[in-house]
N, C-alpha and C. Protein backbone atom coordinates (compact mmCIF):
# COMPACT_ATOMS: atom_id res chain seq x y z
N UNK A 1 -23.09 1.32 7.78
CA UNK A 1 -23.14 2.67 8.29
C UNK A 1 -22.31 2.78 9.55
N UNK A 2 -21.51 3.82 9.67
CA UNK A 2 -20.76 3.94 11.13
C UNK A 2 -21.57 5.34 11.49
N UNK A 3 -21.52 4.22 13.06
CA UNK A 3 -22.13 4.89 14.15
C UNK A 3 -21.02 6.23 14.59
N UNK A 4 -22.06 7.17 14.97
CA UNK A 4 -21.59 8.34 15.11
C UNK A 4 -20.46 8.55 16.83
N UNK A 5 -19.11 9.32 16.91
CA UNK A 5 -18.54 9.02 17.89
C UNK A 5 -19.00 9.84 18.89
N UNK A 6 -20.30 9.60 19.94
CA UNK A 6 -20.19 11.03 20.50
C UNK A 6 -19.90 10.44 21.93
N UNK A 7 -19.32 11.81 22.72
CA UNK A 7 -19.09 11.09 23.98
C UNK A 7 -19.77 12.15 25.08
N UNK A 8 -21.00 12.03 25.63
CA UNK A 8 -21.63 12.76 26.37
C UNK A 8 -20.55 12.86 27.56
N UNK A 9 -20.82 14.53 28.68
CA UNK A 9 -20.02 14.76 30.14
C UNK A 9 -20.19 12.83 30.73
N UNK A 10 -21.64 13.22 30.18
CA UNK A 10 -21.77 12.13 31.88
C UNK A 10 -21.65 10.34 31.63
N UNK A 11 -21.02 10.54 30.25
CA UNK A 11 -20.72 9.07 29.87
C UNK A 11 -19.56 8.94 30.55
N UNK A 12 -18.18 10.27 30.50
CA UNK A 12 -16.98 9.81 30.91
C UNK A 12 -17.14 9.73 32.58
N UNK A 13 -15.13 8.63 32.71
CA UNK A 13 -15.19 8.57 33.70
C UNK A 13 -14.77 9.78 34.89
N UNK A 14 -15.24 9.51 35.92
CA UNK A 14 -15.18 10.46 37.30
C UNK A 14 -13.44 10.56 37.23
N UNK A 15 -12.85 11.79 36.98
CA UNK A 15 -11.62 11.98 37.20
C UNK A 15 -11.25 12.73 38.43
N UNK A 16 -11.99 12.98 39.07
CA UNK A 16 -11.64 13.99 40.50
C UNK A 16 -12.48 12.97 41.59
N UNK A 17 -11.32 12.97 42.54
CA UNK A 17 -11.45 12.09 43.68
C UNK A 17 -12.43 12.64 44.80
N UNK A 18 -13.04 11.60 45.56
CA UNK A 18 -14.10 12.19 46.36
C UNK A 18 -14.05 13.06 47.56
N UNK A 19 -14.81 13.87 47.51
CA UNK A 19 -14.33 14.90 48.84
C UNK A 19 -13.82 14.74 49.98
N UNK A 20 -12.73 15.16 50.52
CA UNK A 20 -12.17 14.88 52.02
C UNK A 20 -12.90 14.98 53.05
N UNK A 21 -13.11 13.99 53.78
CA UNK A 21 -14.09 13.80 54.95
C UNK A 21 -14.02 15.00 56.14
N UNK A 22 -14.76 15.58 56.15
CA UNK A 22 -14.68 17.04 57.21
C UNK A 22 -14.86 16.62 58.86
N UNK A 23 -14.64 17.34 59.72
CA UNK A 23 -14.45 16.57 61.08
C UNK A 23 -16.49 16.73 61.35
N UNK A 24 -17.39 17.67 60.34
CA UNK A 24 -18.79 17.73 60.54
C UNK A 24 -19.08 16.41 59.87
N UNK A 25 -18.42 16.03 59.01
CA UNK A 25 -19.25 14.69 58.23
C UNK A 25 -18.89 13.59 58.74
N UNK A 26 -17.27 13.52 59.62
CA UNK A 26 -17.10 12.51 60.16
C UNK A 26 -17.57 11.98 61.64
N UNK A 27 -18.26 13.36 62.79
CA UNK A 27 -19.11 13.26 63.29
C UNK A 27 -20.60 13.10 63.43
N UNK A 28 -21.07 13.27 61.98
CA UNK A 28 -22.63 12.83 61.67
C UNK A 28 -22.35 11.18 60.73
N UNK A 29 -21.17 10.60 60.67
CA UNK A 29 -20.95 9.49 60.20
C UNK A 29 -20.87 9.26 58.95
N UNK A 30 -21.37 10.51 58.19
CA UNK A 30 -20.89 10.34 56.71
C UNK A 30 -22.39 10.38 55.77
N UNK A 31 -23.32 9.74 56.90
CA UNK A 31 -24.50 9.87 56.49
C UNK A 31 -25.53 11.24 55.91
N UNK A 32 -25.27 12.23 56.72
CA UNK A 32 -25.87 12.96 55.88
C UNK A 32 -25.38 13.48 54.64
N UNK A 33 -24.10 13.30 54.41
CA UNK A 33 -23.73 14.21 53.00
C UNK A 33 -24.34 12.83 52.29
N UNK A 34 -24.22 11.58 52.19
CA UNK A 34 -24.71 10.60 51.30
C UNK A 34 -26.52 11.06 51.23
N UNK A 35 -27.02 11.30 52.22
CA UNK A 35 -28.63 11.24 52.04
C UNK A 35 -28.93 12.53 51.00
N UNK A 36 -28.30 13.73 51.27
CA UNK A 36 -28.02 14.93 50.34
C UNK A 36 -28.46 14.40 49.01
N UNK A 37 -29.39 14.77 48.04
CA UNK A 37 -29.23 14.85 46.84
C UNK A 37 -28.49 15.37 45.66
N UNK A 38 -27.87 14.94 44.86
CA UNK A 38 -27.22 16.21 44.27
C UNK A 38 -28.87 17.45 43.59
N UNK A 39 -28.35 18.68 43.34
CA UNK A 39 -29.43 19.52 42.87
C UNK A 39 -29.58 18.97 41.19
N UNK A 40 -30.62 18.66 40.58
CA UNK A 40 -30.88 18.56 39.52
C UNK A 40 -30.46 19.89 39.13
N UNK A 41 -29.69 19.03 37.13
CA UNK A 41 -29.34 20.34 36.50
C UNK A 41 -30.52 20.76 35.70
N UNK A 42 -30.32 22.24 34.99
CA UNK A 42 -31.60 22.62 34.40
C UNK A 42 -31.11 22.59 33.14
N UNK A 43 -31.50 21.81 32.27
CA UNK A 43 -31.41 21.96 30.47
C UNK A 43 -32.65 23.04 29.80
N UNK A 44 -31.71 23.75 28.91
CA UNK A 44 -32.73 24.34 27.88
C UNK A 44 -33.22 23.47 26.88
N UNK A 45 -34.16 23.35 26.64
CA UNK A 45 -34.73 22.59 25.50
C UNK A 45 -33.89 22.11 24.49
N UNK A 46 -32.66 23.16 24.10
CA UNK A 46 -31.98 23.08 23.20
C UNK A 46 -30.55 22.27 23.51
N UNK A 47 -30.26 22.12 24.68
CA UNK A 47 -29.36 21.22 24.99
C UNK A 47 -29.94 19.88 25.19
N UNK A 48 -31.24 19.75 25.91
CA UNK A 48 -31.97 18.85 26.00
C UNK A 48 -32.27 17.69 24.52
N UNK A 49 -32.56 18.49 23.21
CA UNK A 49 -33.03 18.36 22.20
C UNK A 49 -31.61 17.36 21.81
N UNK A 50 -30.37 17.71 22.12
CA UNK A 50 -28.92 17.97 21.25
C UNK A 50 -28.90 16.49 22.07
N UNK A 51 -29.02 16.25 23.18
CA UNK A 51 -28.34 15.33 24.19
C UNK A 51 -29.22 13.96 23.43
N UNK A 52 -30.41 14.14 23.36
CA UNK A 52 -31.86 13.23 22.58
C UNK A 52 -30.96 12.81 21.62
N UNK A 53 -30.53 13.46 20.41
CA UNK A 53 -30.40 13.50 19.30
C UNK A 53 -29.13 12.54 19.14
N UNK A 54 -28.23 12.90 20.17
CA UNK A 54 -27.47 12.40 19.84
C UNK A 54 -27.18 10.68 20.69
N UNK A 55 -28.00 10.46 21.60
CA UNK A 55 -28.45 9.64 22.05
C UNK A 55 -28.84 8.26 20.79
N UNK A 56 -29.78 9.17 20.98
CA UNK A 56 -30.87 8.31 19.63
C UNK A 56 -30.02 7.93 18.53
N UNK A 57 -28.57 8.54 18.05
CA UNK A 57 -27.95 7.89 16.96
C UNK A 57 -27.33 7.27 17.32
N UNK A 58 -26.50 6.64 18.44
CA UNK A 58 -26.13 5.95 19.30
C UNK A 58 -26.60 4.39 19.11
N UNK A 59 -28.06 4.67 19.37
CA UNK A 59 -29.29 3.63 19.39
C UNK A 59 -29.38 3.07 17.90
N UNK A 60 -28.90 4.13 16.83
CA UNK A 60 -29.87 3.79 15.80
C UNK A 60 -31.05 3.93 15.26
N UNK A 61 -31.40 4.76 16.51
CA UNK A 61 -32.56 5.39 15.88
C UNK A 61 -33.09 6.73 15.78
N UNK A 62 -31.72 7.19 14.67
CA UNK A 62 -32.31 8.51 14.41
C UNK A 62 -32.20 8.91 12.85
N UNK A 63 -33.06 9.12 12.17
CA UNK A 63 -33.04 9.07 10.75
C UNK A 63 -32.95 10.50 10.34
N UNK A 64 -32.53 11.48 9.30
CA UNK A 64 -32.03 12.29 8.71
C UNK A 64 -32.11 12.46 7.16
N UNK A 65 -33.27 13.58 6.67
CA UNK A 65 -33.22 13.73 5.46
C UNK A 65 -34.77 13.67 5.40
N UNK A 66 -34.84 14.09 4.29
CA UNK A 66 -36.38 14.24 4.34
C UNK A 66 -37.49 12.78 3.43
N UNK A 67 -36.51 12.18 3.02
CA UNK A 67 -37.45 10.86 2.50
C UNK A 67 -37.10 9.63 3.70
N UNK A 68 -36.27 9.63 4.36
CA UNK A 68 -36.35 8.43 5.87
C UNK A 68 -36.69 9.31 6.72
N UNK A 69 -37.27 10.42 6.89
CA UNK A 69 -38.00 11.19 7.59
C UNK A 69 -40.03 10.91 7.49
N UNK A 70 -39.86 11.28 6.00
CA UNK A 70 -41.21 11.34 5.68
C UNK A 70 -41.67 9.57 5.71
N UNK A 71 -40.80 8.51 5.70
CA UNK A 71 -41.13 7.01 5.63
C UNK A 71 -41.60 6.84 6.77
N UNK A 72 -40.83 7.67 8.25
CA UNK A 72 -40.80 6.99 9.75
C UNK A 72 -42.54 7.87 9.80
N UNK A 73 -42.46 9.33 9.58
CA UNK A 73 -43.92 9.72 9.67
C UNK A 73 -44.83 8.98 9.56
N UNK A 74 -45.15 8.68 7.90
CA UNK A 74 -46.32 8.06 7.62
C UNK A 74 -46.08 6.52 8.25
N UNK A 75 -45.49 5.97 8.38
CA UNK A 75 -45.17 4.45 9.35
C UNK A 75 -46.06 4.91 10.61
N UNK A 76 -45.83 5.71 11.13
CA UNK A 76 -46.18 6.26 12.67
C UNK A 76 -45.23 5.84 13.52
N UNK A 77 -44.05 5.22 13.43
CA UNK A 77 -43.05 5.07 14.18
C UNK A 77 -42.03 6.22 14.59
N UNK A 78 -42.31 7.03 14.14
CA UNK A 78 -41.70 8.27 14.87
C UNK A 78 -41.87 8.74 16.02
N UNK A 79 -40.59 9.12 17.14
CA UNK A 79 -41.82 9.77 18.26
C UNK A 79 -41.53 10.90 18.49
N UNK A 80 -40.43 11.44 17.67
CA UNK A 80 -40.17 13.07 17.60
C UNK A 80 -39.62 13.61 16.30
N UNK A 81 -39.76 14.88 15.71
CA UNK A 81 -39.62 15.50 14.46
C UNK A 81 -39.36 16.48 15.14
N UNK A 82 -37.86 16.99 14.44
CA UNK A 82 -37.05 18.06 14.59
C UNK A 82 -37.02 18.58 12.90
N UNK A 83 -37.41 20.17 13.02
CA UNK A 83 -37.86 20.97 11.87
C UNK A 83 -37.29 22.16 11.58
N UNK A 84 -35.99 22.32 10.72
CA UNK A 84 -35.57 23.56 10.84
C UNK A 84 -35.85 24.73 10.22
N UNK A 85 -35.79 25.69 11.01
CA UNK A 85 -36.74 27.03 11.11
C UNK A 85 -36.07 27.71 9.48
N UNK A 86 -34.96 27.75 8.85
CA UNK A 86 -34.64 28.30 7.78
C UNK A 86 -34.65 27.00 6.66
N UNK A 87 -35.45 26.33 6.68
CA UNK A 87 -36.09 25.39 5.31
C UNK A 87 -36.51 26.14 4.36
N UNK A 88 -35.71 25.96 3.20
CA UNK A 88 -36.25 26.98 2.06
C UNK A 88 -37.65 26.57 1.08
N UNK A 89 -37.51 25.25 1.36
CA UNK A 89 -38.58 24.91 0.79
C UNK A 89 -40.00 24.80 1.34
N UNK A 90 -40.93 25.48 1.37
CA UNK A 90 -42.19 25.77 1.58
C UNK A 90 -42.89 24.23 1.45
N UNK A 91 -43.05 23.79 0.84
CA UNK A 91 -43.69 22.29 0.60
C UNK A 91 -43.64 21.03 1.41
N UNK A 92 -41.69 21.34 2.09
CA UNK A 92 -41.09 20.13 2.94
C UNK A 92 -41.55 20.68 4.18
N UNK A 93 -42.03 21.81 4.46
CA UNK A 93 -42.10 22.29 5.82
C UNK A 93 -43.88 22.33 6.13
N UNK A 94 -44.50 22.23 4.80
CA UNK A 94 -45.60 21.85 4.64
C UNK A 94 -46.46 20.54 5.05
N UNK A 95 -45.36 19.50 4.58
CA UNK A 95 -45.64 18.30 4.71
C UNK A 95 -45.28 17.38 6.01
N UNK A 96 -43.86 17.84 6.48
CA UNK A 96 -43.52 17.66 7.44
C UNK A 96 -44.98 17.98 8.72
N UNK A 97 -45.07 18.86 8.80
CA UNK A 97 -46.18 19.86 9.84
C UNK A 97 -47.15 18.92 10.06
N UNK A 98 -48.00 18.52 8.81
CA UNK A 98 -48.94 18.13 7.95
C UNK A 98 -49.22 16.51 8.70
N UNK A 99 -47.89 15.82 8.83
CA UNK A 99 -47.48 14.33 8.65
C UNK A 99 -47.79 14.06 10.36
N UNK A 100 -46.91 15.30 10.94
CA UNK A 100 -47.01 15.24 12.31
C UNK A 100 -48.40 15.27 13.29
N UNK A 101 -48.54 16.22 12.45
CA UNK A 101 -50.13 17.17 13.29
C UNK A 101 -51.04 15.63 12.95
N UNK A 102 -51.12 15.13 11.86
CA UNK A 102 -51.57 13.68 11.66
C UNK A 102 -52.26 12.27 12.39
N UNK A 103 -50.21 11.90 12.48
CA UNK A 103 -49.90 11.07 13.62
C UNK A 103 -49.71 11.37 14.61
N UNK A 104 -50.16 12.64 15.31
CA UNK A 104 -49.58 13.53 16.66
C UNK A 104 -48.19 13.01 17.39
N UNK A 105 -47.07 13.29 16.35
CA UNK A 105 -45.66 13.35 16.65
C UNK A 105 -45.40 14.92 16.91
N UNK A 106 -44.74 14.80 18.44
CA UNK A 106 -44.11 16.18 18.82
C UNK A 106 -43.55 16.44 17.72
N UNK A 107 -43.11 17.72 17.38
CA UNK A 107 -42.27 18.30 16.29
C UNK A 107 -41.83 19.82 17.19
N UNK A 108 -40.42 19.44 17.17
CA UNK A 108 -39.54 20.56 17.55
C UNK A 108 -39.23 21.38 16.88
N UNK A 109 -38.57 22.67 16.74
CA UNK A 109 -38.44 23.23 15.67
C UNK A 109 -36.71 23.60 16.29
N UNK A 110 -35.90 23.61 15.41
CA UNK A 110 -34.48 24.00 15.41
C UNK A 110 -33.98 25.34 13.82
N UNK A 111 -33.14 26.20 15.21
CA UNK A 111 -33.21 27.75 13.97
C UNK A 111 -32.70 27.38 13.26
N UNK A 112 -31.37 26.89 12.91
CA UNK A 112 -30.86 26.74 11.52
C UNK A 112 -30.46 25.21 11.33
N UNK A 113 -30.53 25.12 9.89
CA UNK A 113 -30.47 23.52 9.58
C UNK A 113 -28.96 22.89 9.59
N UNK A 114 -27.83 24.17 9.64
CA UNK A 114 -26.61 23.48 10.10
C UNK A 114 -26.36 23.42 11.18
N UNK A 115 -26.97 23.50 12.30
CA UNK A 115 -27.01 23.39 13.69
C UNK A 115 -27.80 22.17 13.83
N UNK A 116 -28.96 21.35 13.30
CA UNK A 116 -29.54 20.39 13.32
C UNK A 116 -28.61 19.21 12.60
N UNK A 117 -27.78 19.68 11.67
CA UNK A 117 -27.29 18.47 10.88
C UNK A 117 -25.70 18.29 11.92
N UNK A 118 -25.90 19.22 12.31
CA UNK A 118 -24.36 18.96 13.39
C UNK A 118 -24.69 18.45 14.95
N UNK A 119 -25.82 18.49 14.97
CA UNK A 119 -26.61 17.74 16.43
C UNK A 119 -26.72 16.07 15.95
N UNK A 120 -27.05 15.68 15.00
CA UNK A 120 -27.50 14.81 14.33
C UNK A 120 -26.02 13.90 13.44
N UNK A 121 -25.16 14.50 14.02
CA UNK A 121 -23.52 13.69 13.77
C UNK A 121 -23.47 13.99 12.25
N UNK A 122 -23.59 14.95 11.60
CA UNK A 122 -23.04 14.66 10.04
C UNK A 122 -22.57 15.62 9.82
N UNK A 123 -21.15 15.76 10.71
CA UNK A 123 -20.37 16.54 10.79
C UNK A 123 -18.77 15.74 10.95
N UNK A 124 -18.13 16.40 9.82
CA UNK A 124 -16.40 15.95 9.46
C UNK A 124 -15.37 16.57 10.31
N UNK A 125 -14.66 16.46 10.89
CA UNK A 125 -13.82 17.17 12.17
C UNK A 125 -12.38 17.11 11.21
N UNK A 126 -11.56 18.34 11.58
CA UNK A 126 -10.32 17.89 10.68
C UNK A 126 -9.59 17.13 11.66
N UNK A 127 -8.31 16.96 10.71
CA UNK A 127 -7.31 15.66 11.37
C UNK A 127 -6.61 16.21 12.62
N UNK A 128 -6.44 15.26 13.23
CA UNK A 128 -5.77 15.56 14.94
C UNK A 128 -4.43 16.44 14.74
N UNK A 129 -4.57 17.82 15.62
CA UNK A 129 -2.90 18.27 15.18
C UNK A 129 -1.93 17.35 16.00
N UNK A 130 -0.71 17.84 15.00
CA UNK A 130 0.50 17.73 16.09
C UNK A 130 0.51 17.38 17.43
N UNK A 131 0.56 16.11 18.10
CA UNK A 131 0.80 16.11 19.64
C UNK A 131 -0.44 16.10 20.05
N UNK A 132 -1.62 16.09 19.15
CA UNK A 132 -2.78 15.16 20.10
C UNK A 132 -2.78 13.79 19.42
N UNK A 133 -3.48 13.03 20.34
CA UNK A 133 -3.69 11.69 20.03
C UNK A 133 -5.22 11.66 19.34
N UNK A 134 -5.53 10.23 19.02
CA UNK A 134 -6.63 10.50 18.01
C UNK A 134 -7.41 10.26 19.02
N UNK A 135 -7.29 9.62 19.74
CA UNK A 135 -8.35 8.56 20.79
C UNK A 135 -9.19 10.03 21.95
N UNK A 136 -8.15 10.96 21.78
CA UNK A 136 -8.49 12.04 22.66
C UNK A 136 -9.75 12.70 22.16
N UNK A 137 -10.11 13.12 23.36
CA UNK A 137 -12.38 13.45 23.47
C UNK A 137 -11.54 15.51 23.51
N UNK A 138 -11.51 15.98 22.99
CA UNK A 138 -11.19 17.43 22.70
C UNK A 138 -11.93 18.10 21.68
N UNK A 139 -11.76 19.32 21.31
CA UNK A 139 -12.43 20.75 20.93
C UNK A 139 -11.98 20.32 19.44
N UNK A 140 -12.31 19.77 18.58
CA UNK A 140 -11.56 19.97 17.40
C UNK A 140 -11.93 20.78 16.02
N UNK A 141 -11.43 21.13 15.62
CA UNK A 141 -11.95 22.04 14.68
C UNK A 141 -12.91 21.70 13.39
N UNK A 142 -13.84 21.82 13.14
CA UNK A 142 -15.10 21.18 12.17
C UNK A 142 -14.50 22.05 10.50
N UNK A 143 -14.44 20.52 9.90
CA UNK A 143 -14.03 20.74 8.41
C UNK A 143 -15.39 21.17 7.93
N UNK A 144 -16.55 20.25 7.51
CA UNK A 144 -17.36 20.30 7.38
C UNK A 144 -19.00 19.65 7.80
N UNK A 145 -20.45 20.49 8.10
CA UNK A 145 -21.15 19.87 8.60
C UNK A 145 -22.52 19.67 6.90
N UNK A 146 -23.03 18.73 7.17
CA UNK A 146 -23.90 18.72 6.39
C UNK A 146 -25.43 19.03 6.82
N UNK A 147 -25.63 20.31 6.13
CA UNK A 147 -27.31 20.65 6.72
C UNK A 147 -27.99 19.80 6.46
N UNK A 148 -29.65 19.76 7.27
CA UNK A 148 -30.44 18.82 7.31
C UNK A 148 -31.65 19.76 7.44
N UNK A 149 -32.61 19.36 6.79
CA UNK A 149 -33.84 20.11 7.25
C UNK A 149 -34.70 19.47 8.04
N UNK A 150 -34.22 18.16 8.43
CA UNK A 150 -35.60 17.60 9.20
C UNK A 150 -35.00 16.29 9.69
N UNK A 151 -35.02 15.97 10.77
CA UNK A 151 -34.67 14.96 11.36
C UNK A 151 -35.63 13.86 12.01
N UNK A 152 -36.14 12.57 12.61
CA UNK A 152 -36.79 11.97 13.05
C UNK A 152 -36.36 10.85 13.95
N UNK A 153 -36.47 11.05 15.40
CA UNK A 153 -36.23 10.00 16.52
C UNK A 153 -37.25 8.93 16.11
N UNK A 154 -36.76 7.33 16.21
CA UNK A 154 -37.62 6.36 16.47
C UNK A 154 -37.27 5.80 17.16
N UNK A 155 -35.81 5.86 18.05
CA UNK A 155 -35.91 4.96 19.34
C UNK A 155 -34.76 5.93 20.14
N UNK A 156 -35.30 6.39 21.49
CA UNK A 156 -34.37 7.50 22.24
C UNK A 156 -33.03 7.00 22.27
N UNK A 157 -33.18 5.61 22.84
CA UNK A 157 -31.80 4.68 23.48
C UNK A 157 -32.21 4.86 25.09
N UNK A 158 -31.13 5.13 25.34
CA UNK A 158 -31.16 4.81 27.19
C UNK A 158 -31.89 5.91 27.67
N UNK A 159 -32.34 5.78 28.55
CA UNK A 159 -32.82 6.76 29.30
C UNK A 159 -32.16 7.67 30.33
N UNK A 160 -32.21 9.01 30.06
CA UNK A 160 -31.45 10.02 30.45
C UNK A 160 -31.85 11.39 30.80
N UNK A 161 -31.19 12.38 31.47
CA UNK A 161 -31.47 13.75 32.00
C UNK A 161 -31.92 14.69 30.98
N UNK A 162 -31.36 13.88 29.54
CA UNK A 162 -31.57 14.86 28.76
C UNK A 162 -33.17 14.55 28.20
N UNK A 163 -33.55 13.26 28.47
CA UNK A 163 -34.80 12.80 27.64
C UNK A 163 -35.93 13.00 28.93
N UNK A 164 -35.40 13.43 29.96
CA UNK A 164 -36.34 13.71 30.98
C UNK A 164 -36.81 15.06 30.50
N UNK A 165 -35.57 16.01 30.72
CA UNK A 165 -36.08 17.65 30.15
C UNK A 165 -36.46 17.70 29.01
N UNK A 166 -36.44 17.00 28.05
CA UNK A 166 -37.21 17.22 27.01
C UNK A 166 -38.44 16.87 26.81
N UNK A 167 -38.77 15.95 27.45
CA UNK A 167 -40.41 15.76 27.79
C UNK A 167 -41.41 16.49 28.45
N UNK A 168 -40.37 17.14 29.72
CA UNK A 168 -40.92 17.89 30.33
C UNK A 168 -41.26 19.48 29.52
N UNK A 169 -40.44 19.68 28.94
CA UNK A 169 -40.38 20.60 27.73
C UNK A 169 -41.78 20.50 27.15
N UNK A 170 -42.14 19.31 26.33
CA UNK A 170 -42.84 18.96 25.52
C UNK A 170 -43.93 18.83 26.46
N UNK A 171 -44.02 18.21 27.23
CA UNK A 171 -45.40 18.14 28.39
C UNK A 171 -46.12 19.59 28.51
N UNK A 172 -44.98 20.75 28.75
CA UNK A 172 -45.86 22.23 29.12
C UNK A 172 -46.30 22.70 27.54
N UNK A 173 -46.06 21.98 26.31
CA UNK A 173 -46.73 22.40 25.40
C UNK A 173 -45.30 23.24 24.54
N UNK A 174 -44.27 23.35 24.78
CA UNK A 174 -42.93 23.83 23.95
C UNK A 174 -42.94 23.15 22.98
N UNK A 175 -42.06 24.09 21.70
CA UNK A 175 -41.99 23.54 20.46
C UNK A 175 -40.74 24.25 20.34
């Protein structure tokens, strides 16, 4: 299986050089702009969810489809279920619910299932035009994505801003 290519902001490297020392920072020694925190950013659930997701395939541990979905459930090795809101089938959205509420696995819900299967890397990009390189991290145009109705985290990977806000998400009781 090949691992999916994703390249999060805050994986790449720092391309803008560090701020010019002001005659206020070079008289307080430099120290207070270092003690400064940067301001935490605020994720919506849904960027939060995307950053997880794509994390977790990274790791390897993010399964897709509804029978290595329904395996990680009943295992209890799941620790999150993503459920999309236009599932036509009544039964999978049944069971899914069902599996969770169970083993008390969060279960997220995502609006459409080609937005979940394109969070979840199973998405085809067309070929590099003219005069880009392949290696280049750019906007490229999506041939095709494959919907998913149900997705399942079993291991986040690293720990990150995005798996912070999503807990916190999940902590006030969000779905």
């Amino acid at each position: 299986l090949r691992k999916p290519n994703f390249k999060m902001a805050e994986d790449a490297p720092a391309t803008t050089a560090p701020p010019a020392e002001t005659p206020e920072t070079a008289a307080a020694g430099g120290a207070e702009a270092e003690a400064a925190p940067a301001a935490p950013v605020k994720l919506s659930p849904e960027e939060a969810l995307q950053g997880v997701l794509q994390r977790a395939a990274i790791a390897d541990g993010l399964r897709r489809g509804l029978h290595e979905c329904v395996k990680e459930l009943d295992r209890k090795t799941a620790r999150l279920c993503c459920l999309a809101d236009d599932c036509q089938e009544g039964q999978i959205v049944a069971l899914v619910k069902a599996l969770c509420k169970q083993n008390n696995i969060p279960l997220m819900a995502v609006p459409k299932r080609e937005q979940l299967g394109m969070w979840c890397g199973l998405v085809k990009f067309a070929a590099p035009e003219e005069g880009e390189e392949e290696g280049e991290v750019q906007e490229r145009k999506v041939r095709k994505v494959v919907k998913t109705s149900v997705a399942v985290v079993t291991d986040f990977g690293e720990a990150s801003m995005h798996l912070t806000a999503l807990n916190e998400h999940l902590a006030k009781g969000g779905k």
